[in-house]
Every structure is written in structure tokens, then in C-alpha cells.
PDB file of N, CA and C in Angstrom:
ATOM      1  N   UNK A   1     113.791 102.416  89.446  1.00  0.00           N
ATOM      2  CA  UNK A   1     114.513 101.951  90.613  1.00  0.00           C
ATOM      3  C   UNK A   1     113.730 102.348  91.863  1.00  0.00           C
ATOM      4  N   UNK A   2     114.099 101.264  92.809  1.00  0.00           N
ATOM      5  CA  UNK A   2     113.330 101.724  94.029  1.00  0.00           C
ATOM      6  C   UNK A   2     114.775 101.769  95.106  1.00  0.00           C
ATOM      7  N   UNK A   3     114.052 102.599  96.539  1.00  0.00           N
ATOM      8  CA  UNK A   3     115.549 102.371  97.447  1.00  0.00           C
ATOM      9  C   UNK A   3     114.110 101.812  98.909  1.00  0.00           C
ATOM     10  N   UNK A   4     114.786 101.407  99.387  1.00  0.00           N
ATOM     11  CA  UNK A   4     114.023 100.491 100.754  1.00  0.00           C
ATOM     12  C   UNK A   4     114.984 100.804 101.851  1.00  0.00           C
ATOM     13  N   UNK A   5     114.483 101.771 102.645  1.00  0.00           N
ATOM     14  CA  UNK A   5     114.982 101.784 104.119  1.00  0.00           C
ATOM     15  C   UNK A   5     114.503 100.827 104.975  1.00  0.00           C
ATOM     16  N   UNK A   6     115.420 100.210 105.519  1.00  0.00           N
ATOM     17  CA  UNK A   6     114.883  99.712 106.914  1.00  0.00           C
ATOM     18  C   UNK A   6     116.214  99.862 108.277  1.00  0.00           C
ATOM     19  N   UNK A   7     114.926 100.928 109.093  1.00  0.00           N
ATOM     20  CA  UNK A   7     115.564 101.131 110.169  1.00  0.00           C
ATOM     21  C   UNK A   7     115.418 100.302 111.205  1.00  0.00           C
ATOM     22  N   UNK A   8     116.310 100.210 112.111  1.00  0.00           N
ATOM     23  CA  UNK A   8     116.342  99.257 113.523  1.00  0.00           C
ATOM     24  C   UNK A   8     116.770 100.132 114.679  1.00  0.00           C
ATOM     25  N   UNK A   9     116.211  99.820 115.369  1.00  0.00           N
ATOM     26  CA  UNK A   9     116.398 100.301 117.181  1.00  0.00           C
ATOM     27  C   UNK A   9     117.077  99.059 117.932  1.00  0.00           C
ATOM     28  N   UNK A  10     118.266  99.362 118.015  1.00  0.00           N
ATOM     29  CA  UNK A  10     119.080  98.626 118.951  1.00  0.00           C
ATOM     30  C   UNK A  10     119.272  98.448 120.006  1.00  0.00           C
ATOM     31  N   UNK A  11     118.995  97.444 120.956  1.00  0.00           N
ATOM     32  CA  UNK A  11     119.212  97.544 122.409  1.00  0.00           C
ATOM     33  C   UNK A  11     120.741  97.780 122.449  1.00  0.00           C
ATOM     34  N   UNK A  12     121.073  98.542 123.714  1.00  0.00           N
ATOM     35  CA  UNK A  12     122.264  99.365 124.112  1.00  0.00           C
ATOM     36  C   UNK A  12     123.422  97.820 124.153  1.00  0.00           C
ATOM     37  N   UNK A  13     124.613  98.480 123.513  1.00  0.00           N
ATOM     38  CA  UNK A  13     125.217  97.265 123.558  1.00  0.00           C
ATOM     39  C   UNK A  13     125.543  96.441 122.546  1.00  0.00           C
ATOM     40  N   UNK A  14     124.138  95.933 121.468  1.00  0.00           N
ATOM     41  CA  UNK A  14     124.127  95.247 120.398  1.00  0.00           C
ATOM     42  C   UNK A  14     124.983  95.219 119.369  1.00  0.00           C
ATOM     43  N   UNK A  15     125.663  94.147 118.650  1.00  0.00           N
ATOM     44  CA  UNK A  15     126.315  94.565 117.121  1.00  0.00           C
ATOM     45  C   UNK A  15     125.683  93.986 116.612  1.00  0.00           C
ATOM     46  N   UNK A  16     124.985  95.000 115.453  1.00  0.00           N
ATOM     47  CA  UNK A  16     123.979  94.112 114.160  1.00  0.00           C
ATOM     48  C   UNK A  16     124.729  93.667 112.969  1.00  0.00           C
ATOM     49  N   UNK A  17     125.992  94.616 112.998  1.00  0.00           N
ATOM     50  CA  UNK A  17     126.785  94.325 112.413  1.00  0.00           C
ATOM     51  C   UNK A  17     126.928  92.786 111.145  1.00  0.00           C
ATOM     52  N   UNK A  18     127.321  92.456 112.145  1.00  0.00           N
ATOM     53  CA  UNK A  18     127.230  91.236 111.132  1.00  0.00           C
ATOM     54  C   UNK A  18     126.049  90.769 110.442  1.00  0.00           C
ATOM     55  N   UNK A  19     125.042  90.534 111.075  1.00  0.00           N
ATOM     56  CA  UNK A  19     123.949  90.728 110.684  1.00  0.00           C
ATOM     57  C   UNK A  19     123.395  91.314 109.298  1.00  0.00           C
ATOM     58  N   UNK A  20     123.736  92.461 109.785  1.00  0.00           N
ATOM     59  CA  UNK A  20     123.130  93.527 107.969  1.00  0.00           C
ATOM     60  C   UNK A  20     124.267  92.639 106.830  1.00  0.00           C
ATOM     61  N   UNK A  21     125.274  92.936 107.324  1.00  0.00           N
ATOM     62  CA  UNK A  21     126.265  92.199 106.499  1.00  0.00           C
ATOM     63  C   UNK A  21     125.864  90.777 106.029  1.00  0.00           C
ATOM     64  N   UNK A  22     125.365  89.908 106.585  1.00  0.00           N
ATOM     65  CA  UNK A  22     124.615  88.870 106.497  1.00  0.00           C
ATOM     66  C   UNK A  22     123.359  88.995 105.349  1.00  0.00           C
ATOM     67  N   UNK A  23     122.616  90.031 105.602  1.00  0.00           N
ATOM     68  CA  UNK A  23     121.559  90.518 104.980  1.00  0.00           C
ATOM     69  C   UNK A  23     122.154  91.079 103.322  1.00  0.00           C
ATOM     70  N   UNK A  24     123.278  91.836 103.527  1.00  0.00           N
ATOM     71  CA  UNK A  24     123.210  92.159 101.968  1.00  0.00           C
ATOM     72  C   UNK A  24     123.505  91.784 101.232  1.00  0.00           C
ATOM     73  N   UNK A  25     124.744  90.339 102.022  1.00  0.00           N
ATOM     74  CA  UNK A  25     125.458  89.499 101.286  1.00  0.00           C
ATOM     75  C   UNK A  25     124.339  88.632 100.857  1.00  0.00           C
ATOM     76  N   UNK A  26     123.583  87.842 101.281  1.00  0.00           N
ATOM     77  CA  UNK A  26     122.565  87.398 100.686  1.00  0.00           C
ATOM     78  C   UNK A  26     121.620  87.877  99.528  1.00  0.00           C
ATOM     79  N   UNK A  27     121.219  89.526  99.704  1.00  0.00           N
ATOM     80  CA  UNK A  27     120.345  90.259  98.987  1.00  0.00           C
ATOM     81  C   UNK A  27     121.502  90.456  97.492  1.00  0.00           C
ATOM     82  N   UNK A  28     122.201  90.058  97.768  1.00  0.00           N
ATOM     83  CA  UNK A  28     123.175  90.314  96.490  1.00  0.00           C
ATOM     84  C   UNK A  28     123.209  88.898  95.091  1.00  0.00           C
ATOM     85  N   UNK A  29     122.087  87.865  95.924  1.00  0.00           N
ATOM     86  CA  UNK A  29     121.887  87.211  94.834  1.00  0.00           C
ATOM     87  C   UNK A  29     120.668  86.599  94.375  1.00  0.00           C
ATOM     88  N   UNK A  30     119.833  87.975  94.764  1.00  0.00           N
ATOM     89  CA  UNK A  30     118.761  87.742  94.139  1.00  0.00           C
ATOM     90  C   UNK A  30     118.472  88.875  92.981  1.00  0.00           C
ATOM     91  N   UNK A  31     117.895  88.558  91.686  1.00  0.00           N
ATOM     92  CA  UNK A  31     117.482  89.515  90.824  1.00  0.00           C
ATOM     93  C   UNK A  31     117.250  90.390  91.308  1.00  0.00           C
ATOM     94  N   UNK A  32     117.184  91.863  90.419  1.00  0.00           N
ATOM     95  CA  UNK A  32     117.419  92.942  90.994  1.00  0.00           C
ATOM     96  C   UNK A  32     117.513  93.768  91.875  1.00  0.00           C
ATOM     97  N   UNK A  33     118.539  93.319  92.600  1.00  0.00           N
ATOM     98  CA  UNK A  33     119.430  93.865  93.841  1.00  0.00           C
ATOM     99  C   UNK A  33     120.373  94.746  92.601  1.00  0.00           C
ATOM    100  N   UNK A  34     120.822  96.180  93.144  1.00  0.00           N
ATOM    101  CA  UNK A  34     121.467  96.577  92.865  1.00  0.00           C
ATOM    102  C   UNK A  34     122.731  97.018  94.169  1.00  0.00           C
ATOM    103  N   UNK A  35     122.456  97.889  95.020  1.00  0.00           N
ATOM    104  CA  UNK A  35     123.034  97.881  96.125  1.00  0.00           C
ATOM    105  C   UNK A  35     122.285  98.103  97.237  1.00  0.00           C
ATOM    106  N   UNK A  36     123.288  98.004  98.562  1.00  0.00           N
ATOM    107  CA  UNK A  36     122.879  98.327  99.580  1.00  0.00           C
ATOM    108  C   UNK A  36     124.363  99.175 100.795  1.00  0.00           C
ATOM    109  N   UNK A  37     123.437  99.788 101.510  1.00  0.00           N
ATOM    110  CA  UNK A  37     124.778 100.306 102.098  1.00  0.00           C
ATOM    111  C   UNK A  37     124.180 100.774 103.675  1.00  0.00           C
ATOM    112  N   UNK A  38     124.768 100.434 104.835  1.00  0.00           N
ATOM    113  CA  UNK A  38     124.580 100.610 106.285  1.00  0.00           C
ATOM    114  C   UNK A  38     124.710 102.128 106.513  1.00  0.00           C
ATOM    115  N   UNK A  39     123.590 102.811 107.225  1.00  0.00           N
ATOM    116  CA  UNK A  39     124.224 103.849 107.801  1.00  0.00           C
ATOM    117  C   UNK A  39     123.653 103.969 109.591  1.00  0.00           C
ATOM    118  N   UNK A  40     124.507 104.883 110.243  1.00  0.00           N
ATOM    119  CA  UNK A  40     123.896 104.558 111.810  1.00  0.00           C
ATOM    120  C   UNK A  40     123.958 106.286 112.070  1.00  0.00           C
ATOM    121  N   UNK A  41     123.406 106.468 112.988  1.00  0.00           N
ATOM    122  CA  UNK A  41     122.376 107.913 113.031  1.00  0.00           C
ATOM    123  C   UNK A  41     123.363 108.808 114.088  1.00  0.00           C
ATOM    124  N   UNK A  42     123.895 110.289 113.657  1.00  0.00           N
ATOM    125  CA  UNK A  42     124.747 110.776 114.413  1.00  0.00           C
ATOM    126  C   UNK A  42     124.338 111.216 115.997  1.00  0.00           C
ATOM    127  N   UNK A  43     123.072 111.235 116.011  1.00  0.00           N
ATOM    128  CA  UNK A  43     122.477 111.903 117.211  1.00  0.00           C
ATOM    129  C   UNK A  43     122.238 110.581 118.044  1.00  0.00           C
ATOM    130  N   UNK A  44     121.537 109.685 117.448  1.00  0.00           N
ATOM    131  CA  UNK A  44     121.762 108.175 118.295  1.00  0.00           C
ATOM    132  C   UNK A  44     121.984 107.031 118.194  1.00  0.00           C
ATOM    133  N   UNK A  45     123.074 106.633 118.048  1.00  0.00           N
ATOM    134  CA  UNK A  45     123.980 105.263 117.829  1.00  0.00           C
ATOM    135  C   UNK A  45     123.412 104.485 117.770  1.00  0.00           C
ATOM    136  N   UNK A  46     122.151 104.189 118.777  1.00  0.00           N
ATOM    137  CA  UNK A  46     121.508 103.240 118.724  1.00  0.00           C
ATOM    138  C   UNK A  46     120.382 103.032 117.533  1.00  0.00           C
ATOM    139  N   UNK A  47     120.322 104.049 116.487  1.00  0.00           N
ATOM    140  CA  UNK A  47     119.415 103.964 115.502  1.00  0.00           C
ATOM    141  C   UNK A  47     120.288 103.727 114.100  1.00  0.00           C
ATOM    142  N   UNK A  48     120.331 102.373 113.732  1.00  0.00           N
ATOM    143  CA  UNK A  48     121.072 102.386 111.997  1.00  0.00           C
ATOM    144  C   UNK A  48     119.913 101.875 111.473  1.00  0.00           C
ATOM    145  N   UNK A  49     120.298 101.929 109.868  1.00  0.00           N
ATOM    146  CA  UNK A  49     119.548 101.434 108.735  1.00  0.00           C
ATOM    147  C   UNK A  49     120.435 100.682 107.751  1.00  0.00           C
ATOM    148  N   UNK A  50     119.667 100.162 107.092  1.00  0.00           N
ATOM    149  CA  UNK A  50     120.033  99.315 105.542  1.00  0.00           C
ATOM    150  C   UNK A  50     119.190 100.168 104.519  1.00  0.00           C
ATOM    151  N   UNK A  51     120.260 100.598 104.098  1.00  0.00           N
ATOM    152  CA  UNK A  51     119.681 101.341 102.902  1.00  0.00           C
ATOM    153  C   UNK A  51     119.453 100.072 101.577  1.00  0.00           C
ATOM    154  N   UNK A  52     118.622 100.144 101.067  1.00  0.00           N
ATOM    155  CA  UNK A  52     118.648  98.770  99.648  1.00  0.00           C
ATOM    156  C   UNK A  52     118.424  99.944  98.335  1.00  0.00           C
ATOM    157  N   UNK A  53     118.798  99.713  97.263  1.00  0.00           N
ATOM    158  CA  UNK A  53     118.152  99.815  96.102  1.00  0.00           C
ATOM    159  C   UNK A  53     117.880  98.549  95.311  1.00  0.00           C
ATOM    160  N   UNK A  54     116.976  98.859  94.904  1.00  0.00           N
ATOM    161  CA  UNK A  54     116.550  97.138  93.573  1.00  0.00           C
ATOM    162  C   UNK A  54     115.984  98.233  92.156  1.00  0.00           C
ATOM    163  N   UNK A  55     115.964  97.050  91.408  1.00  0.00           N
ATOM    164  CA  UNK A  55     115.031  97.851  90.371  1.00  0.00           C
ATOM    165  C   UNK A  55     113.959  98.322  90.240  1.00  0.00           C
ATOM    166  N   UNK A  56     112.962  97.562  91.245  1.00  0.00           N
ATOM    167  CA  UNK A  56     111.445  97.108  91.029  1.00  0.00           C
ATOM    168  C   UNK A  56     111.000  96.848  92.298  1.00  0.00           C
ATOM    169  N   UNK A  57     110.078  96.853  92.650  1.00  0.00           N
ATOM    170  CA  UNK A  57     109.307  96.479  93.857  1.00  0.00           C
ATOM    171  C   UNK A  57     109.020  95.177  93.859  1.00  0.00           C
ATOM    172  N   UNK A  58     108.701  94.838  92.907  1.00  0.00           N
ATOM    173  CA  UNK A  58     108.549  93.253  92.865  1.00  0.00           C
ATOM    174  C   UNK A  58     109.833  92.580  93.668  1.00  0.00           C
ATOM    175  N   UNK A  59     110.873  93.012  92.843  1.00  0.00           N
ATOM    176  CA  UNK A  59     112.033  92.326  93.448  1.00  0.00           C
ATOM    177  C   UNK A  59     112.467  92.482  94.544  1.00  0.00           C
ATOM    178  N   UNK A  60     111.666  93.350  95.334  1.00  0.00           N
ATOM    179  CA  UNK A  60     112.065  93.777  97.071  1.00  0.00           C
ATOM    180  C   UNK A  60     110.841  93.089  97.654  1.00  0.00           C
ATOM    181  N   UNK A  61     109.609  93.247  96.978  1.00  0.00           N
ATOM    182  CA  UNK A  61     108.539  92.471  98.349  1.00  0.00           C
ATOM    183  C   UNK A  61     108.536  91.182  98.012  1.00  0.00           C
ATOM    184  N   UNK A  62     108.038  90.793  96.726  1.00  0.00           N
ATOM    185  CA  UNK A  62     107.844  89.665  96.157  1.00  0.00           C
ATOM    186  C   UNK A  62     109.300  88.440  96.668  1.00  0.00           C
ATOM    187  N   UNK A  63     110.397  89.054  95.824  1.00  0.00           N
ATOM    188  CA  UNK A  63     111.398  88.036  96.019  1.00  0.00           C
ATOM    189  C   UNK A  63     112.336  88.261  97.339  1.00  0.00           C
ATOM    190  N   UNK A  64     112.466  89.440  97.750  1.00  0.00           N
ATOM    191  CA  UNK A  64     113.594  88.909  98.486  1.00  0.00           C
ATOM    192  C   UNK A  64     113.045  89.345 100.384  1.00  0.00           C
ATOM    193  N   UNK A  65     112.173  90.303 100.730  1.00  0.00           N
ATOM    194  CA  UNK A  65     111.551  90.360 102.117  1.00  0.00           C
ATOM    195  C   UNK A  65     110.623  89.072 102.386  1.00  0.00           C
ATOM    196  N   UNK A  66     110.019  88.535 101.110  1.00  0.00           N
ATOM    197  CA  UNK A  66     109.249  87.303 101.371  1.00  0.00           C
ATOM    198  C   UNK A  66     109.987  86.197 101.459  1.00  0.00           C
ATOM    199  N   UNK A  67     111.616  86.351 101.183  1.00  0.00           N
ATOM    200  CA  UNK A  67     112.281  85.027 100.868  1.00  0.00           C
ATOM    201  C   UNK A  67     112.804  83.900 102.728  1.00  0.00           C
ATOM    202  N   UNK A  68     112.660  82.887 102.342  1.00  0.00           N
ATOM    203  CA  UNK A  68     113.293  82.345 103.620  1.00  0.00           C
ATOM    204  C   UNK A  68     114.368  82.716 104.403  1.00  0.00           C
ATOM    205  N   UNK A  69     115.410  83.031 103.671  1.00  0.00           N
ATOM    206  CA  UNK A  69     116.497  83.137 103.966  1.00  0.00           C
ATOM    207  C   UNK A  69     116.290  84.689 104.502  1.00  0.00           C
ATOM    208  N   UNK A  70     115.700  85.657 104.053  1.00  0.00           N
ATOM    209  CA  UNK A  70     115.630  86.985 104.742  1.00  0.00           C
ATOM    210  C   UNK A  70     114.717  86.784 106.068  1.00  0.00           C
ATOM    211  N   UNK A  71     113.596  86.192 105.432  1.00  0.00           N
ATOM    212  CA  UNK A  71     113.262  86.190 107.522  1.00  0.00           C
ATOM    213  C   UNK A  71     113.259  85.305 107.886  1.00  0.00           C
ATOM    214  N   UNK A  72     114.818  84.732 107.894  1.00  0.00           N
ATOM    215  CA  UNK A  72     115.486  84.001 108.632  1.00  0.00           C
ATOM    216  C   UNK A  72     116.847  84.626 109.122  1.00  0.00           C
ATOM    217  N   UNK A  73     117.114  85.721 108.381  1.00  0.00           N
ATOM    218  CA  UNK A  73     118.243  86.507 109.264  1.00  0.00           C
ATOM    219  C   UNK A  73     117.416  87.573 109.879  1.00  0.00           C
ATOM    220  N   UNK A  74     116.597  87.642 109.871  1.00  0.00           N
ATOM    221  CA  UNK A  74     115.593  88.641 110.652  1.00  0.00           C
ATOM    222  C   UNK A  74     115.058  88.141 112.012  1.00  0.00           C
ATOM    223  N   UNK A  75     115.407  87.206 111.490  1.00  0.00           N
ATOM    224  CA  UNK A  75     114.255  86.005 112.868  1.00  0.00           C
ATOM    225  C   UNK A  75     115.725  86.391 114.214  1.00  0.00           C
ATOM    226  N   UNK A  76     117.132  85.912 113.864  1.00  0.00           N
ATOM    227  CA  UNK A  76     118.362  85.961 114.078  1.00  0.00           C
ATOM    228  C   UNK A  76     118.795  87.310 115.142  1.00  0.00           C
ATOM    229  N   UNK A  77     118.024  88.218 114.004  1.00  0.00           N
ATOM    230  CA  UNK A  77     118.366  89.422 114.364  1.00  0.00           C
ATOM    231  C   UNK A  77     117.686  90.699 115.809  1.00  0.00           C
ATOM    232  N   UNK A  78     116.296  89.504 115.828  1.00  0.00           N
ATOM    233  CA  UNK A  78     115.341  90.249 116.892  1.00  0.00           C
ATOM    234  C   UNK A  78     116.146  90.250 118.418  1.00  0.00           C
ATOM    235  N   UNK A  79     117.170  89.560 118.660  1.00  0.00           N
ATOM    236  CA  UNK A  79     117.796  89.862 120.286  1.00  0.00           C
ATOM    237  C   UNK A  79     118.590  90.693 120.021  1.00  0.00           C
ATOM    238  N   UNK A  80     118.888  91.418 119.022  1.00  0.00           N
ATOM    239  CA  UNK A  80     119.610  93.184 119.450  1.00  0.00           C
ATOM    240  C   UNK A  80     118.434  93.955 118.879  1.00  0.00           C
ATOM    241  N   UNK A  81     117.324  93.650 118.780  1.00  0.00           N
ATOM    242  CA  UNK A  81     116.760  94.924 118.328  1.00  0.00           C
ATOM    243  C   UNK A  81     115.723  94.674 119.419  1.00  0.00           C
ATOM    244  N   UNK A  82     115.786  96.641 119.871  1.00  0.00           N
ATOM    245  CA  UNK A  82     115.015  97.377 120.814  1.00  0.00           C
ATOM    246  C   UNK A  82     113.343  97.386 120.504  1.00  0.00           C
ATOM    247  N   UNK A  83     113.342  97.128 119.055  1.00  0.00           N
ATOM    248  CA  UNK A  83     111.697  97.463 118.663  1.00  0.00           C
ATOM    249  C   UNK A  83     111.371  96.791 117.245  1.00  0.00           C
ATOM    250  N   UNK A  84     110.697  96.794 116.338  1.00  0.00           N
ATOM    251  CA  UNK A  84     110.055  96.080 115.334  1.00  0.00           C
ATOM    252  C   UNK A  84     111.190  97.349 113.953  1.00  0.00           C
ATOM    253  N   UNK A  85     111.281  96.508 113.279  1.00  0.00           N
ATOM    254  CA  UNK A  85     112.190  96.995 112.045  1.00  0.00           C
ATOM    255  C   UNK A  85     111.217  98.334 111.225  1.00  0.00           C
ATOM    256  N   UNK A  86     111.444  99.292 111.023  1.00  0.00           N
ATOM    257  CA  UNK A  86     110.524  99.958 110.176  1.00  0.00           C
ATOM    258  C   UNK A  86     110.891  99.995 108.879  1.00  0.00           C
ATOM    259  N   UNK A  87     110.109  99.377 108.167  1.00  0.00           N
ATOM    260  CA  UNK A  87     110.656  99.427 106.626  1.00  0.00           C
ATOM    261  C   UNK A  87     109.838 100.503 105.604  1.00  0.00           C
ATOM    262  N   UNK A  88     110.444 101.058 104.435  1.00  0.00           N
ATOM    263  CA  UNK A  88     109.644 102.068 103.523  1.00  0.00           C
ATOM    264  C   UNK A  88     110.396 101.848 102.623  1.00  0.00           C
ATOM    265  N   UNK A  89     109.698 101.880 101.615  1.00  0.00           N
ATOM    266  CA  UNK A  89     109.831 101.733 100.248  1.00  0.00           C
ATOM    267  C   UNK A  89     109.998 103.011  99.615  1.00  0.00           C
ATOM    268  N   UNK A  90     110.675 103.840  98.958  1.00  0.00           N
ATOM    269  CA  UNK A  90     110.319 104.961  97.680  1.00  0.00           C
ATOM    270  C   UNK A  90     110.936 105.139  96.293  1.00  0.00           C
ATOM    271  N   UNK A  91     109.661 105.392  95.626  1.00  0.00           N
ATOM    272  CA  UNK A  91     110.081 105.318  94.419  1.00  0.00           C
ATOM    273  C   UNK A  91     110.638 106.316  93.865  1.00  0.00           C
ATOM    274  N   UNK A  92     111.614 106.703  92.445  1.00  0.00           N
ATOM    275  CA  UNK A  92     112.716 107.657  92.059  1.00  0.00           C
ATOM    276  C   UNK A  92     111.923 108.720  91.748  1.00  0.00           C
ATOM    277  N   UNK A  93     111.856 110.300  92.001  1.00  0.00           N
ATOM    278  CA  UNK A  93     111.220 110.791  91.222  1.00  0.00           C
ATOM    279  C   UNK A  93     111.881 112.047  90.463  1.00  0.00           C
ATOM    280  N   UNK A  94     111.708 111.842  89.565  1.00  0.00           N
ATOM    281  CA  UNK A  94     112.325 112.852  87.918  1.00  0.00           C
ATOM    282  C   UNK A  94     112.029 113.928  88.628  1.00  0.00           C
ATOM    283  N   UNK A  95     113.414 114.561  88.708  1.00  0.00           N
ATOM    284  CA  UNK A  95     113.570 116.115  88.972  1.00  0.00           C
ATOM    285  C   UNK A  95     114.258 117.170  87.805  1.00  0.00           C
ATOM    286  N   UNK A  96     113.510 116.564  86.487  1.00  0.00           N
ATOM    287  CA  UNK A  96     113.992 117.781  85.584  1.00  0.00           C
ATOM    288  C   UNK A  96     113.340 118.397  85.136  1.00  0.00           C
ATOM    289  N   UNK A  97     111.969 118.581  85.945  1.00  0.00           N
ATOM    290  CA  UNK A  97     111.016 119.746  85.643  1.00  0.00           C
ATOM    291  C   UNK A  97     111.253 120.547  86.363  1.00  0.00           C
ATOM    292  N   UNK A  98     111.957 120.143  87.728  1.00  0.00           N
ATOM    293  CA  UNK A  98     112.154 121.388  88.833  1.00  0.00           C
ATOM    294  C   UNK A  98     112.740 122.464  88.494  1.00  0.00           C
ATOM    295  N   UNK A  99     112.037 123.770  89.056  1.00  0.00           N
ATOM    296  CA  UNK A  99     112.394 124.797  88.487  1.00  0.00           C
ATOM    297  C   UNK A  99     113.155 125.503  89.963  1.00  0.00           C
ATOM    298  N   UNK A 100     114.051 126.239  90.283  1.00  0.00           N
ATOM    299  CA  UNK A 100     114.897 127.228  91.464  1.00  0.00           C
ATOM    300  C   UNK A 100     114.025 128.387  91.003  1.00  0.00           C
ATOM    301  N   UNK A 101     113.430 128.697  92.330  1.00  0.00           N
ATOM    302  CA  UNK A 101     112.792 129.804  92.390  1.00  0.00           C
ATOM    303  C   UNK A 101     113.847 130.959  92.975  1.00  0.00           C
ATOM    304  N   UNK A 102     113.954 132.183  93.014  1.00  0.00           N
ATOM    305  CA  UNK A 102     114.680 132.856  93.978  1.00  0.00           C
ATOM    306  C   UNK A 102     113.354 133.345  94.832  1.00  0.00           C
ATOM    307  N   UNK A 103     113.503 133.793  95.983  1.00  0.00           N
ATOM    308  CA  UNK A 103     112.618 134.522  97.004  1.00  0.00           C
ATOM    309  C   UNK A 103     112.896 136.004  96.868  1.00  0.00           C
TER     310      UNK A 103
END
């Protein structure tokens, strides 16, 4: 599984609202989409994200950031946003080798 942040900088004022909502409802019917979920930043309102998970990377660059319909709600979306979307990708990583050290 992969999870894909993408954060946005909002001009003061903006609801993206619908928007992301727009975005996941769509991302919800393409192959492996699993979920997605909005969060907005306690220190500055004006900074939320779309959190995504998919299975695969394929299915996040390949099918659905390359798809029409995504940058076409992106295209939509550039008059509330303050700056260029930052997107990152990361992949899961197995934490059952980790060992708790005490100090």
C-alpha cells in the first residue's frame, strides 16, 4: 500500500471543500483506491491536505493523477489555492523488526 499526501495553500477566504470532496468522490472509482480522508492544519487553517491511500503506485501516478478528470478538478481548483499543490508519495514500512530501546 501506498498513502499520497497532497497539501494545498489556500488563499484567505477559500472553500476547497467541495472540491477535495469532488476529488475523492471521483478517486473512488478508479482501481485501487482504497481511501482518502481531508485534514486542515491546527496552527494554520489555511494549510489542508488529502490524505489518499491506493495499493500501488501505479494506481496513483499512472491511473488516477494522470487521469482527465483529476486535472480537471485541479485545473477548477487553482482560484483558492495560494501556491502549487505539494504532492508525496510513501511507501508502508514493516515495523516488526523495531526494537524499544530504553535510555
Amino acid at each position: 500500500m501506498i498513502k499520497v499526501i497532497v497539501g494545498y495553500e489556500l488563499k484567505e477566504g477559500a472553500d476547497i471543500q467541495p472540491t477535495l470532496l469532488k476529488l475523492r468522490s471521483y478517486a473512488l472509482t478508479f482501481p485501487g483506491f482504497i481511501s482518502a480522508e481531508h485534514i486542515r492544519s491546527v496552527k494554520s487553517p489555511s494549510i489542508v491536505a488529502l490524505l489518499y491511500n491506493w495499493e500501488k503506485l501505479a494506481d496513483w501516478g499512472e491511473a488516477w493523477e494522470s487521469s482527465k478528470i483529476s486535472r480537471q478538478i485541479m485545473k477548477e481548483a487553482e482560484e483558492f489555492l495560494a501556491s502549487e499543490p505539494r504532492i508525496t508519495a510513501y511507501t508502508m514500512m514493516p515495523t516488526s523488526a523495531w526494537t524499544h530501546s530504553s535510555m
